[in-house]
Protein backbone atom coordinates (compact mmCIF):
# COMPACT_ATOMS: atom_id res chain seq x y z
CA UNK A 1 -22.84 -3.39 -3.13
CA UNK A 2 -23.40 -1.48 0.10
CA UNK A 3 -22.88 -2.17 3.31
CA UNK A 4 -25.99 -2.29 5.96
CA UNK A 5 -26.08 0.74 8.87
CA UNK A 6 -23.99 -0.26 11.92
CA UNK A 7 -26.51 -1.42 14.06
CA UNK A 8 -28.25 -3.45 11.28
CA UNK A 9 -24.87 -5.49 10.87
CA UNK A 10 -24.85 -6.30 14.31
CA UNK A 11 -28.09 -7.48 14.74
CA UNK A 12 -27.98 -9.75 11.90
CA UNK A 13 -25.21 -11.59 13.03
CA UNK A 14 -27.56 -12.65 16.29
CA UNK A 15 -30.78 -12.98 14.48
CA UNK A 16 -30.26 -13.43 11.14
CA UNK A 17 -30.78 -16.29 8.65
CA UNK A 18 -27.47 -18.10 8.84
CA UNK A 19 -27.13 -19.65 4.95
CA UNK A 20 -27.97 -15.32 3.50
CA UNK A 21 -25.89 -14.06 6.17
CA UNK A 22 -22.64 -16.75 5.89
CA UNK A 23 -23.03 -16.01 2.04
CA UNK A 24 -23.05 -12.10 3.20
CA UNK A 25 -19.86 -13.04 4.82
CA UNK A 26 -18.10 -15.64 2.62
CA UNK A 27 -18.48 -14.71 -0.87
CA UNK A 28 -16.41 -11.09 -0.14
CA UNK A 29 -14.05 -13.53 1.66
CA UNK A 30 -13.88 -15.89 -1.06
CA UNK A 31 -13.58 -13.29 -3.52
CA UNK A 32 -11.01 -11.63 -1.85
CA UNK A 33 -9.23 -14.79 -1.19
CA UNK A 34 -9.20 -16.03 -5.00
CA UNK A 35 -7.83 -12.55 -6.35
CA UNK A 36 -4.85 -12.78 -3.52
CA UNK A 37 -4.80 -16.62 -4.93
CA UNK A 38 -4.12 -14.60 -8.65
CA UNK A 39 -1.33 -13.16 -7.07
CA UNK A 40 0.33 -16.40 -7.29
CA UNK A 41 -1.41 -17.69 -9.83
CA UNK A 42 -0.72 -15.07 -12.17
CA UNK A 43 2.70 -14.95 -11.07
CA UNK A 44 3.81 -18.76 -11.88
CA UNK A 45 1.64 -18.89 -15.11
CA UNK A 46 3.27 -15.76 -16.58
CA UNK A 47 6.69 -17.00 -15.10
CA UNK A 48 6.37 -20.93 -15.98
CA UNK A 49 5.72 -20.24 -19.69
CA UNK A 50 7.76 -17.30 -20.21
CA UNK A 51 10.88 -17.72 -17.84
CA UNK A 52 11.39 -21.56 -17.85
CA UNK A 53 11.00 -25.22 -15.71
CA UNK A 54 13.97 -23.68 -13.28
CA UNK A 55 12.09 -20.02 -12.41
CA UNK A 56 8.66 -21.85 -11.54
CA UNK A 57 11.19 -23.95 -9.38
CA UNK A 58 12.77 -21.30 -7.71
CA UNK A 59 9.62 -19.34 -6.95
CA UNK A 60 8.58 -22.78 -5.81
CA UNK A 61 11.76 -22.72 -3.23
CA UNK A 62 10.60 -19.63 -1.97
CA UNK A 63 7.23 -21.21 -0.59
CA UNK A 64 9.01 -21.93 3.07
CA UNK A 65 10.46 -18.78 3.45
CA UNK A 66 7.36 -16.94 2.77
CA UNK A 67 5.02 -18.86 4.34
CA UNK A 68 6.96 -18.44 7.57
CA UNK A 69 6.68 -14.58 7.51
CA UNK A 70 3.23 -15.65 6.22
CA UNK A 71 2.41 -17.10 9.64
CA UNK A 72 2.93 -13.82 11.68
CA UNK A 73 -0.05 -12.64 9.25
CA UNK A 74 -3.07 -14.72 11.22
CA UNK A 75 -1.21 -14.18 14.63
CA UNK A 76 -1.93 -10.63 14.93
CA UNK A 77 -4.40 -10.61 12.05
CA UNK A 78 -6.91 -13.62 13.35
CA UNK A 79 -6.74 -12.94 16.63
CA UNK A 80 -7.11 -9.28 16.51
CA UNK A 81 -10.21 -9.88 14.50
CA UNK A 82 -11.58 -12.58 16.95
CA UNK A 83 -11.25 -10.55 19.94
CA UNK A 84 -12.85 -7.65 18.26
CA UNK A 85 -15.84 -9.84 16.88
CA UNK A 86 -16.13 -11.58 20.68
CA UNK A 87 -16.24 -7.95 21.78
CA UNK A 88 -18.68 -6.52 19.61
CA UNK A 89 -21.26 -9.38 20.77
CA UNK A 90 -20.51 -8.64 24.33
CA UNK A 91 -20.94 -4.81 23.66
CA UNK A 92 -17.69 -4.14 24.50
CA UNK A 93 -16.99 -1.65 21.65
CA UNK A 94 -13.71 -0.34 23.67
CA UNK A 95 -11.75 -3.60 23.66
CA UNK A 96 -12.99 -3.56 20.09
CA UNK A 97 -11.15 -0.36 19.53
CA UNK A 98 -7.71 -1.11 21.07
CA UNK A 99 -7.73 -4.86 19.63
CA UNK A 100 -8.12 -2.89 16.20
CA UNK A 101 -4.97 -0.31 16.92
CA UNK A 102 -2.97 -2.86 18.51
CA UNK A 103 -3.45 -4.58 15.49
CA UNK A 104 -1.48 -2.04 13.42
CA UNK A 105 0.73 -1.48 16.22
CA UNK A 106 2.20 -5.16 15.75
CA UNK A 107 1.97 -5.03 12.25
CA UNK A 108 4.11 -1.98 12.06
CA UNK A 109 6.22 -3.85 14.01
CA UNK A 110 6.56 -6.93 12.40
CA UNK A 111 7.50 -5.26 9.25
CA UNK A 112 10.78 -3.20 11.27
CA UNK A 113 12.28 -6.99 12.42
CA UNK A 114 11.30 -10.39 10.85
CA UNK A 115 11.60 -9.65 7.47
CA UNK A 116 14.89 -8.00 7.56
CA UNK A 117 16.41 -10.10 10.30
CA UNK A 118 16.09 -12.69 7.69
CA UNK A 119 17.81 -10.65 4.47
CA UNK A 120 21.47 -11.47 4.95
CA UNK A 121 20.47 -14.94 5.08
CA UNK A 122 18.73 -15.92 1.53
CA UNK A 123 20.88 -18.09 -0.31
CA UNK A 124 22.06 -20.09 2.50
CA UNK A 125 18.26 -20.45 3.91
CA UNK A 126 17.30 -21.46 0.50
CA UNK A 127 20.27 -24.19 0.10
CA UNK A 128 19.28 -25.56 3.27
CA UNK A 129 15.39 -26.32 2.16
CA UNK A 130 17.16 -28.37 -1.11
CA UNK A 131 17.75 -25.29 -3.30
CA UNK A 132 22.01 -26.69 -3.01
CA UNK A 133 20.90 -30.05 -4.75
CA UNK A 134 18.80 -28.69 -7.30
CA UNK A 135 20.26 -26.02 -10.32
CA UNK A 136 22.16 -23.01 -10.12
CA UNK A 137 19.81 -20.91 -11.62
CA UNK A 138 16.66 -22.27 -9.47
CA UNK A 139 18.74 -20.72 -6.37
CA UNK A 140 19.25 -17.52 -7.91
CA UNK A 141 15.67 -17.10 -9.09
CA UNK A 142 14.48 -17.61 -5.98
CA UNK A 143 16.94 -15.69 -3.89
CA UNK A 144 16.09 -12.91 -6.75
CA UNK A 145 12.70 -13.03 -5.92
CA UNK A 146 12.98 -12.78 -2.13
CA UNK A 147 15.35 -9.59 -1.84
CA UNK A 148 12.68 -7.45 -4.19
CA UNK A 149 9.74 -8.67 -2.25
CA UNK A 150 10.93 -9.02 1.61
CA UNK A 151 11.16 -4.83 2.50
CA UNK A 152 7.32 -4.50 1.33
CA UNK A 153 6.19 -7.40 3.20
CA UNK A 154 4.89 -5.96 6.15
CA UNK A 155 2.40 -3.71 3.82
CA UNK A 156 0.98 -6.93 2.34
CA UNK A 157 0.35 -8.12 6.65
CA UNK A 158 -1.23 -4.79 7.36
CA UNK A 159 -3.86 -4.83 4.57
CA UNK A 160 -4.43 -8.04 5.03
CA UNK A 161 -4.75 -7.91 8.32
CA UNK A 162 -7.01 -4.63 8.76
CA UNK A 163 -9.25 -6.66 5.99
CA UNK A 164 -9.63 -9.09 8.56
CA UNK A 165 -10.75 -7.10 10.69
CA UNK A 166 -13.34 -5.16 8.94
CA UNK A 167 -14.58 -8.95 8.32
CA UNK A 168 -14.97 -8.63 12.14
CA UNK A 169 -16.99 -6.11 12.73
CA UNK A 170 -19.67 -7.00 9.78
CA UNK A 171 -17.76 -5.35 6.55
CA UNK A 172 -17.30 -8.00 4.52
CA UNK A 173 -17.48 -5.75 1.09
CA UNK A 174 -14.73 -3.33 2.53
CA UNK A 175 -12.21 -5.92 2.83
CA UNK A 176 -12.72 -7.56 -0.61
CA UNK A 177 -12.52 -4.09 -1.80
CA UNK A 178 -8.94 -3.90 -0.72
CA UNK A 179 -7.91 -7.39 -2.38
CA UNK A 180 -9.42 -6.37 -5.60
CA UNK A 181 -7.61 -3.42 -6.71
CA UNK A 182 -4.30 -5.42 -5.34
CA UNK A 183 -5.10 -7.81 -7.33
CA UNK A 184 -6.16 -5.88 -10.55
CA UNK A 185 -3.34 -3.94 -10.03
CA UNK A 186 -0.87 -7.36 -9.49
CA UNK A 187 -2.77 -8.53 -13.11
CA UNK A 188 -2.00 -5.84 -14.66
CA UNK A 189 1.49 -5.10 -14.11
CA UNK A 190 2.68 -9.22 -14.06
CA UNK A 191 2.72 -9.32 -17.65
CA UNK A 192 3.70 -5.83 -18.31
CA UNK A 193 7.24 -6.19 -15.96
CA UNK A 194 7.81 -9.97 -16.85
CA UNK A 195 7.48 -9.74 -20.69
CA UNK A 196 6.91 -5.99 -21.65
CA UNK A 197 10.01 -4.91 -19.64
CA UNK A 198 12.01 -8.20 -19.76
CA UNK A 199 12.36 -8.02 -16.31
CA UNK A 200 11.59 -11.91 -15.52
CA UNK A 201 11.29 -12.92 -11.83
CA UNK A 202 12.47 -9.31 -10.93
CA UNK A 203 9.11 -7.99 -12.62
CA UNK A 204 6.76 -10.47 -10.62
CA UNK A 205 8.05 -9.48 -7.27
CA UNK A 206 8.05 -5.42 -8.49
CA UNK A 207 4.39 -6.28 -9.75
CA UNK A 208 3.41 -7.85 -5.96
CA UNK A 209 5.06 -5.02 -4.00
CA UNK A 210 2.96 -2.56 -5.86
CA UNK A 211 0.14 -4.12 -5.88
CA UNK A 212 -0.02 -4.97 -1.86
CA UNK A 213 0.76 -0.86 -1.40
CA UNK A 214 -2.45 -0.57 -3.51
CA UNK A 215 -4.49 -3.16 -0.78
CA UNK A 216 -2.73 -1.48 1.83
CA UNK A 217 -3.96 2.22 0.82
CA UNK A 218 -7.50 0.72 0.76
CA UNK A 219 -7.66 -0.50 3.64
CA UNK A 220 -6.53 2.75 5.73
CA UNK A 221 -8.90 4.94 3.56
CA UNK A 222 -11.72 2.79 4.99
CA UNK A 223 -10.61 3.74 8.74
CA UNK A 224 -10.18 7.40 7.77
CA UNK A 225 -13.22 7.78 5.99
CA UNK A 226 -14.70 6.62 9.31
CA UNK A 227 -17.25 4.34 8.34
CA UNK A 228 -16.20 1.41 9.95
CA UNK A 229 -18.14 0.38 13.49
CA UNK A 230 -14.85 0.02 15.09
CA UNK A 231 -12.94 3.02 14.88
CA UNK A 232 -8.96 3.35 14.26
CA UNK A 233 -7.75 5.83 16.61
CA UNK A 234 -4.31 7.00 16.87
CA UNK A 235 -4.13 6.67 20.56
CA UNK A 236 -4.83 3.16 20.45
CA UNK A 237 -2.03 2.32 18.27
CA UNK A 238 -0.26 0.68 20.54
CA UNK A 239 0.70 -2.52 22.30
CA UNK A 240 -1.21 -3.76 25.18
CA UNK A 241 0.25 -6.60 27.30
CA UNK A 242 -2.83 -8.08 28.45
CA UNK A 243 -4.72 -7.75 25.38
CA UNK A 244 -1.63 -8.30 23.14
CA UNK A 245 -1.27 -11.50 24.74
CA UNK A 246 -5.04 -12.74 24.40
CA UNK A 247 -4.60 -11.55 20.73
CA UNK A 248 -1.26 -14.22 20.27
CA UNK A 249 -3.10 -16.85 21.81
CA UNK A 250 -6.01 -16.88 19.70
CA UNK A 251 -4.10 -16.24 16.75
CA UNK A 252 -1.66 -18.77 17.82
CA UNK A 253 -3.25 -21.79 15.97
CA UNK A 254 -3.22 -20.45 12.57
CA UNK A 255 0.48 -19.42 13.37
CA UNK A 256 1.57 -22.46 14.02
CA UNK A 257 -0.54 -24.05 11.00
CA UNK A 258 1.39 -21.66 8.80
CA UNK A 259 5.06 -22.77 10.57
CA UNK A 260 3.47 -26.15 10.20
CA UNK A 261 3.17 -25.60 6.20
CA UNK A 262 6.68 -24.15 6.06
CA UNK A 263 8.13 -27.23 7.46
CA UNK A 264 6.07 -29.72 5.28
CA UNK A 265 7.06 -27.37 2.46
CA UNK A 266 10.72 -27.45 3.36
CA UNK A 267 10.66 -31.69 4.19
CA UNK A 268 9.08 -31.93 0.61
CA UNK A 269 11.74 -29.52 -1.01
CA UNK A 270 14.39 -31.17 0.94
CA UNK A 271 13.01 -34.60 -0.11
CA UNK A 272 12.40 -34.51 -3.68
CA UNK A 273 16.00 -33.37 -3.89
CA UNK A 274 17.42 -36.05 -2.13
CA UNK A 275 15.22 -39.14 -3.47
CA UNK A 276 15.37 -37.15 -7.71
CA UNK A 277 18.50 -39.15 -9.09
CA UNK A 278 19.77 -35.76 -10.75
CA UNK A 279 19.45 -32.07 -10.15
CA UNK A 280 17.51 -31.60 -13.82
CA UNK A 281 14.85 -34.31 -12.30
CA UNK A 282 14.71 -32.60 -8.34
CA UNK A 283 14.32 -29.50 -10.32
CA UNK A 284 10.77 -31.21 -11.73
CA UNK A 285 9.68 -32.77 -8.80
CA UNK A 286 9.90 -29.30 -6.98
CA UNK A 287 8.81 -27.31 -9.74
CA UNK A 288 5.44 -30.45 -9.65
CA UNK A 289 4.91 -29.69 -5.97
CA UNK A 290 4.71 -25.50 -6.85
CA UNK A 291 2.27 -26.25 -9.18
CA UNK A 292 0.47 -28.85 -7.05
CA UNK A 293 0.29 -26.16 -3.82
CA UNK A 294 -0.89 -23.04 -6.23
CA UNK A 295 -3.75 -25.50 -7.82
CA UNK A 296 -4.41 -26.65 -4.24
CA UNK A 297 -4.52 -23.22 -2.58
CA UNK A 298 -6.52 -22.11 -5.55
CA UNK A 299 -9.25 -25.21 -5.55
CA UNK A 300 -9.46 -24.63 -1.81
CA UNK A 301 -10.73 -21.01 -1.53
CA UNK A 302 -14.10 -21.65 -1.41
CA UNK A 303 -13.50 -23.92 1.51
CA UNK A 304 -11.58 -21.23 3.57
CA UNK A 305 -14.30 -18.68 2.34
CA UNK A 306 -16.47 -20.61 4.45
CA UNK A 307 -14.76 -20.47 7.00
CA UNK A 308 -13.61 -16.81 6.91
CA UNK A 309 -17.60 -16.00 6.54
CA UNK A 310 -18.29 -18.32 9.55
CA UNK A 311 -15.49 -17.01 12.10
CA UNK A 312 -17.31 -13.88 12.92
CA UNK A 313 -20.72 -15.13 13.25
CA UNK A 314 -19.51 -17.68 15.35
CA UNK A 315 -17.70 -15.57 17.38
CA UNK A 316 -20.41 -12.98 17.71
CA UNK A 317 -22.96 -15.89 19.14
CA UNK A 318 -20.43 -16.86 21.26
CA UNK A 319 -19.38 -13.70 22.94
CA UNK A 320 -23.59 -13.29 23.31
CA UNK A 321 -23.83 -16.86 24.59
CA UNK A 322 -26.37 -18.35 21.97
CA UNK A 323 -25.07 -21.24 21.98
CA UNK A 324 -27.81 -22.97 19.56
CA UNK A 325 -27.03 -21.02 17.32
CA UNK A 326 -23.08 -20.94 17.23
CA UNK A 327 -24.72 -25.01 16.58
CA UNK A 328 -26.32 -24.22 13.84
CA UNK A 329 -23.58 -21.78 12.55
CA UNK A 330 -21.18 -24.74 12.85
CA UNK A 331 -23.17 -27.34 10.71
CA UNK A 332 -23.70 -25.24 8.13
CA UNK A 333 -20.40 -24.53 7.65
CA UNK A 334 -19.35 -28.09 8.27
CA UNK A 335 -21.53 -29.31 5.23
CA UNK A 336 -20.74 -26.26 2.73
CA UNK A 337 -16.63 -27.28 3.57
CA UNK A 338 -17.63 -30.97 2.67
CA UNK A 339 -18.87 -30.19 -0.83
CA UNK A 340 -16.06 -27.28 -1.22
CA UNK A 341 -12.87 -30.25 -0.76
CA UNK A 342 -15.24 -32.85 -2.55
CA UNK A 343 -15.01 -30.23 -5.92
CA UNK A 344 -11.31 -29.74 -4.58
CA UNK A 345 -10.82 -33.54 -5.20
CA UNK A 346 -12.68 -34.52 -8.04
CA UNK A 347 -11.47 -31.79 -10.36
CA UNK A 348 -7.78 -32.24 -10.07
CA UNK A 349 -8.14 -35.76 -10.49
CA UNK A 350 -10.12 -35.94 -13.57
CA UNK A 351 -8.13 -32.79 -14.79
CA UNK A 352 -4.49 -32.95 -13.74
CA UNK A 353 -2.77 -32.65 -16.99
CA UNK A 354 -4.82 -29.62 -18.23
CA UNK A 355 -4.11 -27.89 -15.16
CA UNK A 356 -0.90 -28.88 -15.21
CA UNK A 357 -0.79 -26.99 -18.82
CA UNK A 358 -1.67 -24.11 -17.51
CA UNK A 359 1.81 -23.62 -15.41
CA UNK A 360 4.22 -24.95 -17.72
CA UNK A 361 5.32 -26.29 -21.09
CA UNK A 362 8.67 -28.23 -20.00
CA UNK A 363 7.74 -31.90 -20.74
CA UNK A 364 9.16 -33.38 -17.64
CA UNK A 365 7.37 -30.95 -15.74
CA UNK A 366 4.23 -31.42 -17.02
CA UNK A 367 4.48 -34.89 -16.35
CA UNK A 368 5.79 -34.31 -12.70
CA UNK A 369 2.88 -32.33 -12.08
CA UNK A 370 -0.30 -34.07 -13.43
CA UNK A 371 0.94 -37.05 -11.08
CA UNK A 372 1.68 -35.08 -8.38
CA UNK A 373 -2.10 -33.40 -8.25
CA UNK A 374 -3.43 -36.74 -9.06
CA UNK A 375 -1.85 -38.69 -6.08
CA UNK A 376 -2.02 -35.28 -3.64
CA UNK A 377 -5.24 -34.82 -4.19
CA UNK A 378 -6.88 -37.87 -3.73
CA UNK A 379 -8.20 -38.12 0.08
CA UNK A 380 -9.06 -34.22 0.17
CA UNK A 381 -12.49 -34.97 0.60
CA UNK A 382 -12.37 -35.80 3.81
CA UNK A 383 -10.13 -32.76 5.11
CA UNK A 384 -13.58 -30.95 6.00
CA UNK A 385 -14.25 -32.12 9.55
CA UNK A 386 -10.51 -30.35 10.46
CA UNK A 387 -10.50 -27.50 9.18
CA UNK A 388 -14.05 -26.66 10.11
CA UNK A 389 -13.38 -27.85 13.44
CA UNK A 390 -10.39 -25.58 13.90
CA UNK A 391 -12.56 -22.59 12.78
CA UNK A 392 -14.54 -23.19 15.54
CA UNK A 393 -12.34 -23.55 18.27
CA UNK A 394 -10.63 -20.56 17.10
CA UNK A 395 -13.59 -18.29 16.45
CA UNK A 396 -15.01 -19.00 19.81
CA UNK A 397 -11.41 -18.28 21.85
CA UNK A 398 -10.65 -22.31 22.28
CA UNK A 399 -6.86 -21.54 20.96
CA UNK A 400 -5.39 -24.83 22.85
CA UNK A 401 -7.49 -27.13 21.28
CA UNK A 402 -7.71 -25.17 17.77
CA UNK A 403 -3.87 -25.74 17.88
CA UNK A 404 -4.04 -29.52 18.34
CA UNK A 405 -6.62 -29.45 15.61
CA UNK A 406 -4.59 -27.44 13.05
CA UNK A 407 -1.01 -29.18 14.12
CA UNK A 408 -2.61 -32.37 13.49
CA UNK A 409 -2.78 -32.96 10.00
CA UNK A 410 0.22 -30.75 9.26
CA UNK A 411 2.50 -32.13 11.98
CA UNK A 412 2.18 -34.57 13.57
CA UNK A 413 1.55 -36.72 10.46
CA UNK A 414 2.45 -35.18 7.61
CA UNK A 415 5.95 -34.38 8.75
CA UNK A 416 6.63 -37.89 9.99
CA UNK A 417 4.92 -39.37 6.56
CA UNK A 418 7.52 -37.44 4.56
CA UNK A 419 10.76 -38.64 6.34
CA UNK A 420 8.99 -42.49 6.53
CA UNK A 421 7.04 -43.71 3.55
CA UNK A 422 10.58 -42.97 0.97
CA UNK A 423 12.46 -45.17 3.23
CA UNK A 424 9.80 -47.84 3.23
CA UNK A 425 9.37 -47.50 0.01
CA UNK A 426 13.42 -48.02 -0.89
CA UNK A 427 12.11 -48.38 -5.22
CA UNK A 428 10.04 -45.97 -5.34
CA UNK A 429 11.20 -43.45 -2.85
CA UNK A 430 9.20 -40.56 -4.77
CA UNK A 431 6.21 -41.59 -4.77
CA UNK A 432 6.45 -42.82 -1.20
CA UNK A 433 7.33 -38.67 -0.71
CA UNK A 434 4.07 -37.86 -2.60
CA UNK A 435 1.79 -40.87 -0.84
CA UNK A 436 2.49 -38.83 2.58
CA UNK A 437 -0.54 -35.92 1.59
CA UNK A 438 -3.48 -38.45 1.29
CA UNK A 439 -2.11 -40.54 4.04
CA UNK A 440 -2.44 -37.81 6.32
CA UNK A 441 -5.88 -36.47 5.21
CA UNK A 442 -7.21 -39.43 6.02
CA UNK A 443 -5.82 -40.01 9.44
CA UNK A 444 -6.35 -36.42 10.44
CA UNK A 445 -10.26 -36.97 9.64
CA UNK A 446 -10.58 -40.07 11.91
CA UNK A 447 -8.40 -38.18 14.90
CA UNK A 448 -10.68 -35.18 15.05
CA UNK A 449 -13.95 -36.79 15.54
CA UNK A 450 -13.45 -37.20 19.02
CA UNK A 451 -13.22 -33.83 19.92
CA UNK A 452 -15.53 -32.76 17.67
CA UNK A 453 -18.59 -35.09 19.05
CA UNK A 454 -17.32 -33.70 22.85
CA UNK A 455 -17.89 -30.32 21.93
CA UNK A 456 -20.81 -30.98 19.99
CA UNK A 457 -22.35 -32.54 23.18
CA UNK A 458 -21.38 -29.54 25.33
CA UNK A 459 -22.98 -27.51 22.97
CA UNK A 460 -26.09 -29.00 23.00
CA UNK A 461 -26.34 -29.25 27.36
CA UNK A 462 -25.26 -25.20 27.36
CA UNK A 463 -28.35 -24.64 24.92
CA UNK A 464 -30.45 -26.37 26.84
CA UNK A 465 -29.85 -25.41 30.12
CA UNK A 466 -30.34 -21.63 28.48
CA UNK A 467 -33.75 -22.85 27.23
CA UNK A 468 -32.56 -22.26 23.92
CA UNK A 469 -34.10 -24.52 20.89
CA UNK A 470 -34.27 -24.56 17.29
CA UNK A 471 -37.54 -22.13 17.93
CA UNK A 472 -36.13 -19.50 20.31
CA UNK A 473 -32.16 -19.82 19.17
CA UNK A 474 -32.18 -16.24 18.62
CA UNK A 475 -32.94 -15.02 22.42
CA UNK A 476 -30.67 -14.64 24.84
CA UNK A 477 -32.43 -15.92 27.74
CA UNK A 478 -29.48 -16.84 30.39
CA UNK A 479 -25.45 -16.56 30.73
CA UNK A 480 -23.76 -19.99 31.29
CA UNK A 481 -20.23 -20.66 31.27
CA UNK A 482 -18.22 -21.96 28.35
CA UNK A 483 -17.47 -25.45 28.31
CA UNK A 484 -14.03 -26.57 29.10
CA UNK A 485 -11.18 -26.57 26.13
């Protein structure tokens, strides 16, 4: 498929139809999300039946570690790509330009510090997240696994980051073209390295590295072929304090989400190993939870394709101050979330042990993980006024109370649910570890509404006092200012 002239991309995100032009937006998103998903996917499918209960373990140790370098991904990524899609809708096209090399600029960065600052460090980092309480060979799998993958890292941050910002500037297409042939590629070469080759763990992490150079390589060819709107200059490869620190504080909410998920990942590692009554049975419950996070991560794409389709649009409006219809843009997305985590309930429930099936073949593992995707699983539904709430706040450059949104859930009461429910629950101190998901889905939905029906209201005065309704939403009659975080 094509991509529209410049100009016609940026007009349609102000006048548009929103449902063609968020399915313009989301379904290259989603795409490109479920084939990075395959990654993963692939990865503990090919390893779970073909390496054993303690590799799918291992890789599932890993999930902390990587999730943390994970974070520094949306930092720079998200907030390069919000400033450069609030730019483009105040005609700014400059500040478009150096958000977009600054982008690089930190990613280049990132990739000469974090990762190795943290390679001496593997196997005691991995004890301390419960890898000392579960098997031998579950620590070395996964401490196998991070040296081969950790020096590409920074590759897989700079294509996906560049993809988000080609998102940003109305190239959806582009940046799912960059996830597919990493993905094809990943496909390709998992079975090849794991089985053909004998390699095991080793060949999954050989297969990722290549495949994120293959994303990577995509995504610069579209910069240097020049047709992107916002052009990648070598000049502006560089870091900017001002704009470098209106970048991290955008991108600061999906950061901290992703530290967020680390820690829960880490209190759940840490916890099955403490409350299983052997290693062989921790060894289960954490292999359960890797399976329970892939299915999760893979049920829940179409919810964050929404919202990756949705970010730019609403930024767009918002940086050209039509407000009714960054209104509109909002309820759509808030009602095609709702049915996305009602599928991403229903389905694991009625179908935990198939899925579970499709991971592994150990007994006590497919046990583990049919009840862990039944009980995790089962208050979802109502994640969707979060998540599309945070979208929001973080689209239209509202990182404060994005932040409280996203920390919510994750934090402050997920993380206290895990260290709490096992010691109220002195029998059954597992499950009590497992109850802690739906318990915080469900109070996360109830403490977001208030903020969401402020801002809803503040939406709706802004509108009107710029005489926009659902008949003129597309002209810009007035500049107001933006209501208050």
């Amino acid at each position: 498929m094509s991509e529209k002239s410049q100009d016609a991309r940026l007009g349609d995100m102000g006048s548009g139809r929103l449902l063609p032009l968020l399915w313009r937006f989301a379904w290259p998103s989603l795409v490109t999300m479920t084939l990075n998903m395959l990654y993963n996917v692939v990865d503990r499918i090919y390893i779970g039946h073909g390496c054993g209960a303690d590799a799918i373990a291992g890789l599932a140790l890993t999930f902390p570690v990587m999730m943390v370098l994970g974070a520094f991904g949306p930092l720079i990524g998200v907030g390069s790509s919000t400033v450069i899609s609030i730019s483009l809708g105040e005609k700014d096209h400059e500040t478009a330009e150096r958000a977009l090399g600054q982008c690089v600029a930190l990613k280049l960065l990132l990739g000469i510090t974090v990762a190795p600052a943290l390679f001496a460090f593997l196997a005691p980092i991995l004890r301390s997240i419960g890898g000392g309480r579960l098997t031998e060979e579950t620590l070395a799998a996964g401490v196998q696994y991070l040296r081969i993958v950790l020096p590409f890292n920074f590759l897989a941050h700079l294509a996906f980051g560049l993809s988000a910002c080609m998102r940003a500037e109305g190239s959806p297409v582009s940046a799912m073209r960059c996830m597919v042939v990493g993905a094809l590629v990943n496909i390709v070469l998992d079975p090849l390295f794991i089985f053909g080759f004998g390699w095991g763990v080793a060949g999954a992490a050989w297969a990722t590295n290549i495949a994120m150079t293959a994303s990577c390589a995509m995504a610069l060819s579209h910069y240097v072929r020049g047709r992107s709107v916002v052009k990648l200059c070598l000049r502006q490869v560089r870091v900017r304090g001002a704009l470098a620190a209106r970048v991290l504080s955008i991108g600061l909410a999906p950061f901290l989400m992703q530290l967020a998920g680390s820690s829960i990942n880490f209190s759940l590692n840490h916890a099955f190993a403490r409350w299983s009554p052997s290693p062989q049975v921790g060894t289960a419950q954490v292999a359960a939870f890797g399976i329970y996070q892939t299915a999760m991560m893979l049920f829940f794409m179409p919810s964050m394709g929404v919202q990756h389709g949705i970010g730019p649009i609403l930024g767009y409006n918002w940086g050209a101050k039509n407000y009714m219809r960054v209104r509109r843009a909002w309820d759509l997305a808030f009602l095609l979330t709702s049915v996305t985590v009602i599928f991403s309930t229903v389905v694991p429930e009625i179908f935990a042990p198939a899925i579970a099936r499709g991971f592994a073949n150990d007994p006590d593992v497919l046990r583990a993980g049919s009840f862990a995707l039944r009980v995790g699983c089962c208050m979802t539904w109502c994640i969707a006024l979060n998540v599309s709430a945070s979208t929001y706040f973080q689209s239209v450059g509202r990182p404060r109370t994005a932040i409280l949104l996203s920390l919510l859930r994750q934090v402050v009461v997920l993380l206290p649910c895990v260290w709490v429910l096992p010691l109220l629950m002195p029998s059954h101190p597992l499950l009590g570890t497992w109850l802690a998901l739906p318990v915080s889905d469900f109070i996360a939905f109830v403490a977001s509404m208030p903020p969401v029906l402020r801002e809803r209201r503040s939406l709706a005065r802004l509108a009107a006092g710029a005489n926009q309704t659902p008949a003129n939403a597309e002209q810009l009659t007035a500049t107001h200012p933006e209501p208050g975080a």
